[in-house]
PDB file of N, CA and C in Angstrom:
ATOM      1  N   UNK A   1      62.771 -11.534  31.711  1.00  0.00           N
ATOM      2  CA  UNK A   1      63.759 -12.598  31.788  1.00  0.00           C
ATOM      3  C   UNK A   1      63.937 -13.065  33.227  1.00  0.00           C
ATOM      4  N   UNK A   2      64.107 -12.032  34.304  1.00  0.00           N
ATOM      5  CA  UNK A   2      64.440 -12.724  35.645  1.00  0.00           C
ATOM      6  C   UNK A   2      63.068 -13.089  36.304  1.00  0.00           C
ATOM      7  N   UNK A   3      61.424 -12.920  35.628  1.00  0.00           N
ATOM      8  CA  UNK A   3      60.596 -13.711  36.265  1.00  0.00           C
ATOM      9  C   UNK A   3      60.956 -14.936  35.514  1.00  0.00           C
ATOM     10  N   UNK A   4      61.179 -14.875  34.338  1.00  0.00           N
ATOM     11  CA  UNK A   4      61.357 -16.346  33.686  1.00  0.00           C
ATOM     12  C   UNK A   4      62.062 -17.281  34.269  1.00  0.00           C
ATOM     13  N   UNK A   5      63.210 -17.120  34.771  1.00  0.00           N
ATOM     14  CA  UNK A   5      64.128 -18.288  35.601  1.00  0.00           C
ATOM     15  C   UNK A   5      63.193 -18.529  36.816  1.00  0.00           C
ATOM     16  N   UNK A   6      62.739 -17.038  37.336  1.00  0.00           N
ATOM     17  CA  UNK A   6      61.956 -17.962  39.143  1.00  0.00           C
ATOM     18  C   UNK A   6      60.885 -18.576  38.724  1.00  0.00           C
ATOM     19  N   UNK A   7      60.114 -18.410  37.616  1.00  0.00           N
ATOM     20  CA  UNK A   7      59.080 -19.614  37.058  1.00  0.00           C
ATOM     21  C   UNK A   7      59.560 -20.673  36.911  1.00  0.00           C
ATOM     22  N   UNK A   8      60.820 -20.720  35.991  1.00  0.00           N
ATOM     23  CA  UNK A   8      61.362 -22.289  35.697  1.00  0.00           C
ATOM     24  C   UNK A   8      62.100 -23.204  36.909  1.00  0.00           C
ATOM     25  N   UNK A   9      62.220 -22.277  37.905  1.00  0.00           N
ATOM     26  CA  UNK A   9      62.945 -22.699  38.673  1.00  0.00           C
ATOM     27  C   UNK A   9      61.333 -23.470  39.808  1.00  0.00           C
ATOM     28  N   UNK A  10      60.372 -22.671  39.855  1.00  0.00           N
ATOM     29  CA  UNK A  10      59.314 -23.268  40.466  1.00  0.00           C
ATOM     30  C   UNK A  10      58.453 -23.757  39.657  1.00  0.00           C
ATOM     31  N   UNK A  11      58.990 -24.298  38.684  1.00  0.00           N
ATOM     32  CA  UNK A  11      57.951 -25.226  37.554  1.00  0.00           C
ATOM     33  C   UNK A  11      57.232 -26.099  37.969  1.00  0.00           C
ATOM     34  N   UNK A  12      57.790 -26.835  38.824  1.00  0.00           N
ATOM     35  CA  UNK A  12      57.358 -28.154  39.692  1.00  0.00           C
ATOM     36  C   UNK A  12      55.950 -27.965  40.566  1.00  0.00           C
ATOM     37  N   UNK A  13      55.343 -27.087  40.526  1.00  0.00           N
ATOM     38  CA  UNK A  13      54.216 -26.387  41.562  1.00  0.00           C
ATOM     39  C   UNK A  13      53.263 -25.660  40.443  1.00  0.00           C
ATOM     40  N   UNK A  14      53.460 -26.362  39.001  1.00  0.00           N
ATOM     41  CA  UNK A  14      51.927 -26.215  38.666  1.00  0.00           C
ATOM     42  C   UNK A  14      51.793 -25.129  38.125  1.00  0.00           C
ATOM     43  N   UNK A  15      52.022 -23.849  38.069  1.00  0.00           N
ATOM     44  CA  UNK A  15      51.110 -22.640  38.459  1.00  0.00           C
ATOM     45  C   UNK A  15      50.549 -22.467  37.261  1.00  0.00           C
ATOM     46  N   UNK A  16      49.391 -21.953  37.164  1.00  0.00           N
ATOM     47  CA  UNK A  16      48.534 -21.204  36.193  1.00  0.00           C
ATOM     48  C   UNK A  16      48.523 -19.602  36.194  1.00  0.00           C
ATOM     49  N   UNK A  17      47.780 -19.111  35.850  1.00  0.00           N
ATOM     50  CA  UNK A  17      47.722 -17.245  35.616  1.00  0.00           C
ATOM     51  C   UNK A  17      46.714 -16.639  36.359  1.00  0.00           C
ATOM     52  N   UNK A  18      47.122 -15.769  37.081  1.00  0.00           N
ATOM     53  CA  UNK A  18      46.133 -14.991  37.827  1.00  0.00           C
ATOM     54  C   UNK A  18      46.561 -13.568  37.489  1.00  0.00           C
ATOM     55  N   UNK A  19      45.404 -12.521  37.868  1.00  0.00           N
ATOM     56  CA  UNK A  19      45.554 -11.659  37.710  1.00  0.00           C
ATOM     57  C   UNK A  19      45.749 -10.612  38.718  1.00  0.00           C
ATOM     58  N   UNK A  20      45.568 -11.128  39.931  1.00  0.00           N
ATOM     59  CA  UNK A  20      45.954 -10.218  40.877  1.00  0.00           C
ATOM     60  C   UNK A  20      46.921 -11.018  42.103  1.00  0.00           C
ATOM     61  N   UNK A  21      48.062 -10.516  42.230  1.00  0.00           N
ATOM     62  CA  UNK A  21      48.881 -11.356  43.163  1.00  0.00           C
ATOM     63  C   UNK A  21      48.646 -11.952  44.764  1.00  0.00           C
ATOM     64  N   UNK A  22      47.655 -10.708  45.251  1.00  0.00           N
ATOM     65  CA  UNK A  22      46.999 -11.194  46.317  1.00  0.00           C
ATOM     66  C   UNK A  22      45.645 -11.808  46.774  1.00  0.00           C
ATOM     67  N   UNK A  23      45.499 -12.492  47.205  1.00  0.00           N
ATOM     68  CA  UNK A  23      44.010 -13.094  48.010  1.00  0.00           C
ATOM     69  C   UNK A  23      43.518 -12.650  48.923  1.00  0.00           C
ATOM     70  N   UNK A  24      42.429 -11.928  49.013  1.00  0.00           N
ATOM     71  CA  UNK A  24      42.168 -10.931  50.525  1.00  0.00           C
ATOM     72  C   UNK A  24      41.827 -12.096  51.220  1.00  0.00           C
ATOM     73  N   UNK A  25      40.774 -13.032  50.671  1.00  0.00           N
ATOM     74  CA  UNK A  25      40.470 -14.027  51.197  1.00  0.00           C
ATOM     75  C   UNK A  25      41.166 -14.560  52.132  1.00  0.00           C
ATOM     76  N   UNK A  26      42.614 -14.693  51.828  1.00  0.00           N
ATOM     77  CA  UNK A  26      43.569 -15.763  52.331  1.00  0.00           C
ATOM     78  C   UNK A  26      44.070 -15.358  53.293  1.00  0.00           C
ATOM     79  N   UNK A  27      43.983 -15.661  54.540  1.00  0.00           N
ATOM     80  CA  UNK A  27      44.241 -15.206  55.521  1.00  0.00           C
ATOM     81  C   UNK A  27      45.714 -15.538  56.510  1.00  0.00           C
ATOM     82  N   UNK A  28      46.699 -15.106  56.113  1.00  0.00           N
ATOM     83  CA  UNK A  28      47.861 -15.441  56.509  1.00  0.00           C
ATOM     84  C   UNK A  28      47.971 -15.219  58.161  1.00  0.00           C
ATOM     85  N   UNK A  29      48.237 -16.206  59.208  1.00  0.00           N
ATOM     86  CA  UNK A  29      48.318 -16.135  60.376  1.00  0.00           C
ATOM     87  C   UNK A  29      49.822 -17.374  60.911  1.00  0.00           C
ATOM     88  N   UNK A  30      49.907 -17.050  62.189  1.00  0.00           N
ATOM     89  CA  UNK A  30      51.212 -17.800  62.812  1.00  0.00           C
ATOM     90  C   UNK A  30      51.183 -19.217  62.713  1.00  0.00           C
ATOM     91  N   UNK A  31      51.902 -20.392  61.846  1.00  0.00           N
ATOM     92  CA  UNK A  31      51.421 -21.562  62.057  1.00  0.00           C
ATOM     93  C   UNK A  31      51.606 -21.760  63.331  1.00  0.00           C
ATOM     94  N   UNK A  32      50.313 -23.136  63.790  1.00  0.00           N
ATOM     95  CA  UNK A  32      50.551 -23.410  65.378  1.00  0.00           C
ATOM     96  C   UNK A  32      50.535 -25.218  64.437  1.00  0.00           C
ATOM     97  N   UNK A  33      50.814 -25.839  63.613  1.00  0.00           N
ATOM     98  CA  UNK A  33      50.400 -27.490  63.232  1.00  0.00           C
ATOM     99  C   UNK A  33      51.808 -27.175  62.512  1.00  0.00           C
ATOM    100  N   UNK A  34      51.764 -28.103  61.732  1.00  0.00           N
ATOM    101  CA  UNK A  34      52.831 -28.869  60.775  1.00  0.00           C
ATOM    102  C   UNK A  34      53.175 -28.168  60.051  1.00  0.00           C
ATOM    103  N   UNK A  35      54.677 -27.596  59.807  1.00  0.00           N
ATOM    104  CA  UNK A  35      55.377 -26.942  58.834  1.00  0.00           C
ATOM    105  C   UNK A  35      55.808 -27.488  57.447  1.00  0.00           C
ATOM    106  N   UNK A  36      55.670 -27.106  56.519  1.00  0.00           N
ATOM    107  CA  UNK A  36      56.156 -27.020  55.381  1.00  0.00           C
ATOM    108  C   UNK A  36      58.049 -27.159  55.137  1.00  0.00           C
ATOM    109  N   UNK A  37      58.477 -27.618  54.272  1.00  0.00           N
ATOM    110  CA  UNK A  37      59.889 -27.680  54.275  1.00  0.00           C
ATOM    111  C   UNK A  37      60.480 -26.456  54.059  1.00  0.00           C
ATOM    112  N   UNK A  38      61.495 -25.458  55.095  1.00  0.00           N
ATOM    113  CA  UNK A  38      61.420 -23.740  55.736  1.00  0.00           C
ATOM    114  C   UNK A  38      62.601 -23.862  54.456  1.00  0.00           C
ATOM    115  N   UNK A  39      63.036 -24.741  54.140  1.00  0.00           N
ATOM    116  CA  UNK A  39      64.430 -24.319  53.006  1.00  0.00           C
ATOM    117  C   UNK A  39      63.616 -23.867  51.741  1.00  0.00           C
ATOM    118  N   UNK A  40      62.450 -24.701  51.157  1.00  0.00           N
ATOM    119  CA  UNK A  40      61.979 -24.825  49.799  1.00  0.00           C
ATOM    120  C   UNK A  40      61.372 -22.637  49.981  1.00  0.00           C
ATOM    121  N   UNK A  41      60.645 -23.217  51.098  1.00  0.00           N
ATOM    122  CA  UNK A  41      59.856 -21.680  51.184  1.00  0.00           C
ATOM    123  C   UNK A  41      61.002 -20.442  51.556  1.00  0.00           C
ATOM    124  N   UNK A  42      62.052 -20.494  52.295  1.00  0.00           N
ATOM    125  CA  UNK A  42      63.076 -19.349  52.147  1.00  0.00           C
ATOM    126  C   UNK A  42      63.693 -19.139  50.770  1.00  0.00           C
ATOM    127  N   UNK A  43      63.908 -20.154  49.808  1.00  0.00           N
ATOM    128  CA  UNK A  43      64.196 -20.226  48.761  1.00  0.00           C
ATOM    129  C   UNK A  43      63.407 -19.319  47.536  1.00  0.00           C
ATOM    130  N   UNK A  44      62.204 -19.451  47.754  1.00  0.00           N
ATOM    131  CA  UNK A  44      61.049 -18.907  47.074  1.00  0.00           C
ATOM    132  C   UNK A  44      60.949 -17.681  47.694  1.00  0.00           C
ATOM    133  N   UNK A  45      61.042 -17.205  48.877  1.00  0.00           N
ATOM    134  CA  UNK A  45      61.002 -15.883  49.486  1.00  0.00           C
ATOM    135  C   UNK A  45      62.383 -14.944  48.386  1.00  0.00           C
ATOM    136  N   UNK A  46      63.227 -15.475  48.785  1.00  0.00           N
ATOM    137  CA  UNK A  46      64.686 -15.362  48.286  1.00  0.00           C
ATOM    138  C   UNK A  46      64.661 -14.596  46.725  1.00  0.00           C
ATOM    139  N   UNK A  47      63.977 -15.718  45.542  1.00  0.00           N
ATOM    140  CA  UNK A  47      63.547 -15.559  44.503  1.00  0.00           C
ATOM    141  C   UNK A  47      62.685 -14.308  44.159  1.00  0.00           C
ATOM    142  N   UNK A  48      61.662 -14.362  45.263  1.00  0.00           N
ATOM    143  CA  UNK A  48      60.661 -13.342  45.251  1.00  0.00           C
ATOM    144  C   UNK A  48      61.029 -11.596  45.422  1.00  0.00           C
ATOM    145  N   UNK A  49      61.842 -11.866  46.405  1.00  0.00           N
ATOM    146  CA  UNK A  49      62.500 -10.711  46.716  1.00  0.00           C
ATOM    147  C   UNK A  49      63.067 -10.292  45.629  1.00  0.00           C
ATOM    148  N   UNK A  50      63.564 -11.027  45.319  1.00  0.00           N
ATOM    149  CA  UNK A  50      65.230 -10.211  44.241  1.00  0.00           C
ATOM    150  C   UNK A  50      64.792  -9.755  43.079  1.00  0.00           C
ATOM    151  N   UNK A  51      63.503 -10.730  42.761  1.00  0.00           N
ATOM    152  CA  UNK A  51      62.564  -9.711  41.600  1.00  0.00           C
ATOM    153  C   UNK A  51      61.833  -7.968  41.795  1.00  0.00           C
ATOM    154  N   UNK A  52      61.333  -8.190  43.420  1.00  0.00           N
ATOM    155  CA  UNK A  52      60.837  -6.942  43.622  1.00  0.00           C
ATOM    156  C   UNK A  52      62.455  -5.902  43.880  1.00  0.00           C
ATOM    157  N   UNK A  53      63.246  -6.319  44.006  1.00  0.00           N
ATOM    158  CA  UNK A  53      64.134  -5.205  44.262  1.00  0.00           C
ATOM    159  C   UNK A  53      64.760  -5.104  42.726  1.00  0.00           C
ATOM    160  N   UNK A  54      64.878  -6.095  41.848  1.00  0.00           N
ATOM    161  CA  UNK A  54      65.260  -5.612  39.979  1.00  0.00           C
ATOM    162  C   UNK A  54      64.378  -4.542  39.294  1.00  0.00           C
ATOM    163  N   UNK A  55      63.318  -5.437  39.793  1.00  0.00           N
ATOM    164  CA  UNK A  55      62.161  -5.163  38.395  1.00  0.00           C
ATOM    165  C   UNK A  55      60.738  -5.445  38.623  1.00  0.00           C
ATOM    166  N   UNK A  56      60.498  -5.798  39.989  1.00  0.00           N
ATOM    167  CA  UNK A  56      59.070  -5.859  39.889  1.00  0.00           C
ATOM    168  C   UNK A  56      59.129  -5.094  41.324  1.00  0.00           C
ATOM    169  N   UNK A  57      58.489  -4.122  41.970  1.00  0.00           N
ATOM    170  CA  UNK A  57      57.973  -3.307  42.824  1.00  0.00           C
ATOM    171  C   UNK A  57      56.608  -3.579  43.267  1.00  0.00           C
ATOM    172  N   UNK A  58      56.153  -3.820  42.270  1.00  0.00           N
ATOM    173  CA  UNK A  58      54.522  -4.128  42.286  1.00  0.00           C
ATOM    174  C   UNK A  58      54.552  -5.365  42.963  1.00  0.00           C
ATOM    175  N   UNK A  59      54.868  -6.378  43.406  1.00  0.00           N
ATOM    176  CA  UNK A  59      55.083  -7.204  44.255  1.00  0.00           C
ATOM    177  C   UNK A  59      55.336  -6.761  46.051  1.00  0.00           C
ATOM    178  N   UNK A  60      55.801  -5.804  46.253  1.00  0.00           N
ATOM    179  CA  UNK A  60      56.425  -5.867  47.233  1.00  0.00           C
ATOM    180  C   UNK A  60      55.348  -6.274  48.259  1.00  0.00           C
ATOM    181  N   UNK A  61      54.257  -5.539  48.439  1.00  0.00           N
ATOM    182  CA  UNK A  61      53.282  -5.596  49.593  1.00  0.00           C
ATOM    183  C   UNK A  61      53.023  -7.276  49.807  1.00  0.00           C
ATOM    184  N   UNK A  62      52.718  -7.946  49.116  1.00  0.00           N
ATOM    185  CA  UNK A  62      52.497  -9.296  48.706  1.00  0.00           C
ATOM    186  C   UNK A  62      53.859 -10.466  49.783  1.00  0.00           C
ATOM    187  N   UNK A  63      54.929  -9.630  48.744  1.00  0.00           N
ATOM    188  CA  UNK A  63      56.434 -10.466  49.247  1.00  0.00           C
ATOM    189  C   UNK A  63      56.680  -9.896  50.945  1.00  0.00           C
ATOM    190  N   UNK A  64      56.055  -9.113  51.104  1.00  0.00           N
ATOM    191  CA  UNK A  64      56.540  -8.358  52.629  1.00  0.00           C
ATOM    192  C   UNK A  64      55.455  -8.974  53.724  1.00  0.00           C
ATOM    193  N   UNK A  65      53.707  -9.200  53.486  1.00  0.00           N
ATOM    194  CA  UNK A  65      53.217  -9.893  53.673  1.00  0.00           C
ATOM    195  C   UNK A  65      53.463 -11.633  54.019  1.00  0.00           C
ATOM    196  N   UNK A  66      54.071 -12.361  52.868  1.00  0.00           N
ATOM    197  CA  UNK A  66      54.373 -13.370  53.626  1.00  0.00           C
ATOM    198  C   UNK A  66      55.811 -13.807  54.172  1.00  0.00           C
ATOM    199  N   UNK A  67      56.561 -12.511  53.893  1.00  0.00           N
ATOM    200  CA  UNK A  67      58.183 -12.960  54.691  1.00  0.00           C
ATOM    201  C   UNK A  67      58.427 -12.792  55.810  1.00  0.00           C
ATOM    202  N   UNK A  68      56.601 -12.344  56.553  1.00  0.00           N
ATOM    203  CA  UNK A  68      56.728 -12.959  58.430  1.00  0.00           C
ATOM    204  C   UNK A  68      56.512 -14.381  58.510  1.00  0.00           C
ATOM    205  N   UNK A  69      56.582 -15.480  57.622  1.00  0.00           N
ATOM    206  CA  UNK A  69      56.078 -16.549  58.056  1.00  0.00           C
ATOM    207  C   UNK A  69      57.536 -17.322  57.828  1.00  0.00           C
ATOM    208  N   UNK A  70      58.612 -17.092  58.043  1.00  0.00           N
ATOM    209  CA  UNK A  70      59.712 -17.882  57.328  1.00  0.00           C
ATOM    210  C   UNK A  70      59.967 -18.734  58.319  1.00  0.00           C
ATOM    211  N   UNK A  71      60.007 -18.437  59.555  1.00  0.00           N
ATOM    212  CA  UNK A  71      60.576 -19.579  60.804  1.00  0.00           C
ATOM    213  C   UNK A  71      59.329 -20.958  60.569  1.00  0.00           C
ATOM    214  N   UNK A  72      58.295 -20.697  60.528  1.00  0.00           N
ATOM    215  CA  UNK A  72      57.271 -21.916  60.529  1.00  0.00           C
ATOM    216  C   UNK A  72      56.366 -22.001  59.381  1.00  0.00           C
ATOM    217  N   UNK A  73      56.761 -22.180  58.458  1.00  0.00           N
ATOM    218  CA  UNK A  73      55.643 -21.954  57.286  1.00  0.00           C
ATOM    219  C   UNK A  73      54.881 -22.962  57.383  1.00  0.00           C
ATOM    220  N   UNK A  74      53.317 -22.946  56.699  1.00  0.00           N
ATOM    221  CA  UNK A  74      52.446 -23.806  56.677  1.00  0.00           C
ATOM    222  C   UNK A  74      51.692 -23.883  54.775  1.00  0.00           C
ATOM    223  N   UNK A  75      51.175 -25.019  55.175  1.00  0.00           N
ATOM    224  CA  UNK A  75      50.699 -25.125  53.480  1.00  0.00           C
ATOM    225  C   UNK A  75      49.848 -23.359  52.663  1.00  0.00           C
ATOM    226  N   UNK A  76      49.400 -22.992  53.812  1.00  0.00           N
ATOM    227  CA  UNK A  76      48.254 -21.529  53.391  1.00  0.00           C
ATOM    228  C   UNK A  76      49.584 -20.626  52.717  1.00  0.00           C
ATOM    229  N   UNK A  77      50.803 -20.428  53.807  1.00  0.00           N
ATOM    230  CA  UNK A  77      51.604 -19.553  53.465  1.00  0.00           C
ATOM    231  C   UNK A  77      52.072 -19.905  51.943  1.00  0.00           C
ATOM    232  N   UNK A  78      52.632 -21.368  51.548  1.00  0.00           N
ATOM    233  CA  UNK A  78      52.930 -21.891  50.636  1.00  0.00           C
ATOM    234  C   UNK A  78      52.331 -21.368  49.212  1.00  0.00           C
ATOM    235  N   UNK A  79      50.982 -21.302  49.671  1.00  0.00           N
ATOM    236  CA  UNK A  79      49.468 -21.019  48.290  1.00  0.00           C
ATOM    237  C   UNK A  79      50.294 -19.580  48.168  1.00  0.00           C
ATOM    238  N   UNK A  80      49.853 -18.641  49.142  1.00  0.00           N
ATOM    239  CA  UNK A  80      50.323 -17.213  48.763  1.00  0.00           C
ATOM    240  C   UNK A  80      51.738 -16.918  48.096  1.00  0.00           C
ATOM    241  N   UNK A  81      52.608 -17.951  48.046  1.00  0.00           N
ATOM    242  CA  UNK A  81      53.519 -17.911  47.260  1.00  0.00           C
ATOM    243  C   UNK A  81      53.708 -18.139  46.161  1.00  0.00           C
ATOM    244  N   UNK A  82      52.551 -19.333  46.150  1.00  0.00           N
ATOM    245  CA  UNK A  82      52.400 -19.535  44.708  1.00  0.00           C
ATOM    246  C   UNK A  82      51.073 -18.961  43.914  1.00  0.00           C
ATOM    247  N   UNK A  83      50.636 -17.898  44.372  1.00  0.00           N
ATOM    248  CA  UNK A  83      49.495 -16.708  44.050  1.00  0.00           C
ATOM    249  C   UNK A  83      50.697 -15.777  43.632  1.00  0.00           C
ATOM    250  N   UNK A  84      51.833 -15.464  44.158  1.00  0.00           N
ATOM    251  CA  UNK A  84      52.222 -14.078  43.776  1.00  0.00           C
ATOM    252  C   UNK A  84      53.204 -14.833  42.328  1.00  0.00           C
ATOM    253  N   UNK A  85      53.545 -15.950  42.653  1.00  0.00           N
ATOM    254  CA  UNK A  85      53.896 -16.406  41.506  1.00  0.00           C
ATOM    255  C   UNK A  85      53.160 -16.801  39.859  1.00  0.00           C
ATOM    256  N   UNK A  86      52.134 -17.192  40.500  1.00  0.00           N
ATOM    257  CA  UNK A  86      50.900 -17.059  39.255  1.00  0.00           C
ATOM    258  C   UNK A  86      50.980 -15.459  38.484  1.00  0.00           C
ATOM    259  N   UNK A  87      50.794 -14.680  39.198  1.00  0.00           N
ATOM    260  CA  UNK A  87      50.636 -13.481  39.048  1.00  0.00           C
ATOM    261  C   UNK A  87      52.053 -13.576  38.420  1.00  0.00           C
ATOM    262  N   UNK A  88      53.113 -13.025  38.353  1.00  0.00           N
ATOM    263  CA  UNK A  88      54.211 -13.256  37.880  1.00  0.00           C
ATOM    264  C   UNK A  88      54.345 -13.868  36.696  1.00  0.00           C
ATOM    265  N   UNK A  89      53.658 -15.076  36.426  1.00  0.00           N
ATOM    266  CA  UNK A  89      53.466 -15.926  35.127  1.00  0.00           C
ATOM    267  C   UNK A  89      52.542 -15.190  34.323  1.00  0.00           C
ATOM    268  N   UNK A  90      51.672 -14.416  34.522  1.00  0.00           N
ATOM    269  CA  UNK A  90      50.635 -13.863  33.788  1.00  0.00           C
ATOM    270  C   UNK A  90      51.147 -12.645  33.695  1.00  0.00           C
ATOM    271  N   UNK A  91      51.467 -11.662  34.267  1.00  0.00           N
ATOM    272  CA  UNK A  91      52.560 -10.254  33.886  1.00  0.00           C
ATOM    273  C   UNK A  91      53.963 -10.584  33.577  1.00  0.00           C
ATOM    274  N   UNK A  92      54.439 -11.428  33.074  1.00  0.00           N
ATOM    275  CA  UNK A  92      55.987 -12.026  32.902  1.00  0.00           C
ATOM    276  C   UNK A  92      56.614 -10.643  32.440  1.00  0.00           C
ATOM    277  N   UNK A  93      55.862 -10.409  31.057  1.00  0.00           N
ATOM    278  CA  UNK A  93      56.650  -9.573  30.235  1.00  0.00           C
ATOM    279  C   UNK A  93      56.612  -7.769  30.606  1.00  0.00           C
ATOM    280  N   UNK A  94      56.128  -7.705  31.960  1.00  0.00           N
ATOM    281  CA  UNK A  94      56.025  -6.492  32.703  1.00  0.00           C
ATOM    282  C   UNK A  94      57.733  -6.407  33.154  1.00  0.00           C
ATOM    283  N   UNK A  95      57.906  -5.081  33.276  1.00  0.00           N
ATOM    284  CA  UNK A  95      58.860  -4.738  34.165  1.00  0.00           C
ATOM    285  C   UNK A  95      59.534  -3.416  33.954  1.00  0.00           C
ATOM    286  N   UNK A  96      60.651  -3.074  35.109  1.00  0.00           N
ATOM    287  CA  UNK A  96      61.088  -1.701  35.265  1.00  0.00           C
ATOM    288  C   UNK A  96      62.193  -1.596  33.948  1.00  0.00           C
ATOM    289  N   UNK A  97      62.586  -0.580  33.472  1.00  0.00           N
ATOM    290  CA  UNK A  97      63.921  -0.648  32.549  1.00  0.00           C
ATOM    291  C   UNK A  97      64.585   0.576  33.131  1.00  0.00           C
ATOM    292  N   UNK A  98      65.859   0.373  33.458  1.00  0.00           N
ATOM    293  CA  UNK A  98      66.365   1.635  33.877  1.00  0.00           C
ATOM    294  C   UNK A  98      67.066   2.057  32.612  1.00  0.00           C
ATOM    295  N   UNK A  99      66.847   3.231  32.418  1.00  0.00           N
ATOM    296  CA  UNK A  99      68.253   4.341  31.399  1.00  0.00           C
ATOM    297  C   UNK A  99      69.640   4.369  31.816  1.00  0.00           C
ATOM    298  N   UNK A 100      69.983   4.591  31.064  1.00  0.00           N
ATOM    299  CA  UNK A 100      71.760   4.660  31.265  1.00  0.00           C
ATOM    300  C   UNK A 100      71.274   6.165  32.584  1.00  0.00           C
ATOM    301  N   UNK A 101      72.762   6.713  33.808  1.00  0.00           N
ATOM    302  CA  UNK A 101      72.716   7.673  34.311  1.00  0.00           C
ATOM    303  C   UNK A 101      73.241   8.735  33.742  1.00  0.00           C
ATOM    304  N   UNK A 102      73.077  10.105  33.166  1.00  0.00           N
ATOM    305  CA  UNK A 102      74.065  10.991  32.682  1.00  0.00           C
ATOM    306  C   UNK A 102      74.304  11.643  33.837  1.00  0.00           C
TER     307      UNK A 102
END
Protein backbone atom coordinates (compact mmCIF):
# COMPACT_ATOMS: atom_id res chain seq x y z
CA UNK A 1 0.00 0.00 0.00
CA UNK A 2 2.64 2.75 0.91
CA UNK A 3 4.66 1.89 -2.45
CA UNK A 4 1.28 2.35 -4.03
CA UNK A 5 0.68 6.08 -3.10
CA UNK A 6 4.65 6.97 -3.98
CA UNK A 7 3.83 5.36 -7.45
CA UNK A 8 0.63 7.32 -7.80
CA UNK A 9 2.02 10.15 -6.55
CA UNK A 10 5.02 9.84 -9.32
CA UNK A 11 2.68 8.65 -12.02
CA UNK A 12 3.55 11.51 -14.15
CA UNK A 13 7.23 10.01 -14.98
CA UNK A 14 6.16 7.04 -16.89
CA UNK A 15 7.74 4.26 -15.08
CA UNK A 16 7.78 0.73 -16.26
CA UNK A 17 9.21 -2.51 -14.23
CA UNK A 18 12.57 -3.36 -13.55
CA UNK A 19 14.01 -5.81 -11.72
CA UNK A 20 16.83 -4.61 -10.03
CA UNK A 21 16.75 -1.08 -8.40
CA UNK A 22 20.22 -0.18 -9.23
CA UNK A 23 22.32 0.59 -12.45
CA UNK A 24 26.01 -0.14 -11.98
CA UNK A 25 26.22 1.40 -15.22
CA UNK A 26 24.92 4.69 -14.02
CA UNK A 27 27.30 6.59 -12.74
CA UNK A 28 26.20 9.09 -10.15
CA UNK A 29 28.74 12.10 -9.79
CA UNK A 30 28.60 16.03 -8.51
CA UNK A 31 26.49 18.04 -11.02
CA UNK A 32 28.84 20.80 -12.47
CA UNK A 33 25.70 22.00 -15.63
CA UNK A 34 22.06 22.56 -15.14
CA UNK A 35 19.99 21.40 -12.25
CA UNK A 36 16.87 19.73 -12.19
CA UNK A 37 13.91 21.28 -10.09
CA UNK A 38 15.77 20.42 -6.12
CA UNK A 39 11.92 20.59 -4.70
CA UNK A 40 10.43 17.78 -7.23
CA UNK A 41 13.75 15.60 -6.44
CA UNK A 42 13.78 16.28 -2.41
CA UNK A 43 10.24 15.32 -2.64
CA UNK A 44 10.97 11.94 -4.24
CA UNK A 45 14.02 11.47 -1.90
CA UNK A 46 11.44 12.20 0.96
CA UNK A 47 8.97 9.48 -0.50
CA UNK A 48 11.81 7.14 -0.97
CA UNK A 49 13.04 7.25 2.34
CA UNK A 50 9.93 6.76 4.32
CA UNK A 51 9.37 3.55 2.39
CA UNK A 52 12.84 2.20 3.29
CA UNK A 53 12.36 3.08 6.94
CA UNK A 54 8.29 1.29 6.91
CA UNK A 55 8.75 -1.46 4.77
CA UNK A 56 11.20 -1.61 2.26
CA UNK A 57 14.99 -1.97 3.59
CA UNK A 58 15.97 -3.45 0.47
CA UNK A 59 16.09 -0.04 -0.96
CA UNK A 60 18.26 1.57 1.31
CA UNK A 61 21.77 1.31 -0.46
CA UNK A 62 20.08 2.73 -3.66
CA UNK A 63 18.12 5.70 -1.54
CA UNK A 64 21.50 6.47 0.41
CA UNK A 65 23.39 6.47 -2.89
CA UNK A 66 21.48 9.19 -4.43
CA UNK A 67 20.59 11.42 -1.26
CA UNK A 68 24.24 12.98 -1.82
CA UNK A 69 22.92 14.71 -4.78
CA UNK A 70 20.06 16.87 -3.16
CA UNK A 71 21.72 20.46 -3.23
CA UNK A 72 22.27 20.17 -7.24
CA UNK A 73 20.51 17.44 -8.87
CA UNK A 74 20.93 16.69 -12.51
CA UNK A 75 18.79 14.74 -15.09
CA UNK A 76 21.28 11.23 -14.42
CA UNK A 77 20.42 11.65 -10.65
CA UNK A 78 16.67 12.05 -11.65
CA UNK A 79 16.87 8.40 -13.87
CA UNK A 80 18.24 6.70 -10.60
CA UNK A 81 15.22 7.78 -8.97
CA UNK A 82 13.16 6.72 -11.21
CA UNK A 83 15.14 3.13 -11.47
CA UNK A 84 14.56 2.62 -7.76
CA UNK A 85 11.08 3.52 -8.43
CA UNK A 86 10.55 1.12 -11.33
CA UNK A 87 11.86 -1.39 -9.11
CA UNK A 88 9.26 -0.51 -6.54
CA UNK A 89 6.47 -0.86 -9.25
CA UNK A 90 7.59 -4.34 -10.07
CA UNK A 91 8.07 -5.63 -6.21
CA UNK A 92 4.94 -3.45 -5.07
CA UNK A 93 3.43 -6.29 -3.28
CA UNK A 94 6.83 -7.04 -1.31
CA UNK A 95 7.23 -5.89 2.12
CA UNK A 96 8.12 -6.06 5.94
CA UNK A 97 4.99 -7.00 8.34
CA UNK A 98 5.67 -6.45 11.83
CA UNK A 99 3.80 -8.75 14.71
CA UNK A 100 2.08 -7.33 17.44
CA UNK A 101 5.12 -6.92 20.57
CA UNK A 102 4.42 -9.35 23.59
Amino acid sequence: MLCEKNLSKFQHLHLKETNTLYDISCKLEKNTGMSVSQLQYASAIESLMYAMHCTRPDIALAVCKILGYTTTPCVEHCKAIGRVLEYLKRTKDLALHYNGFT
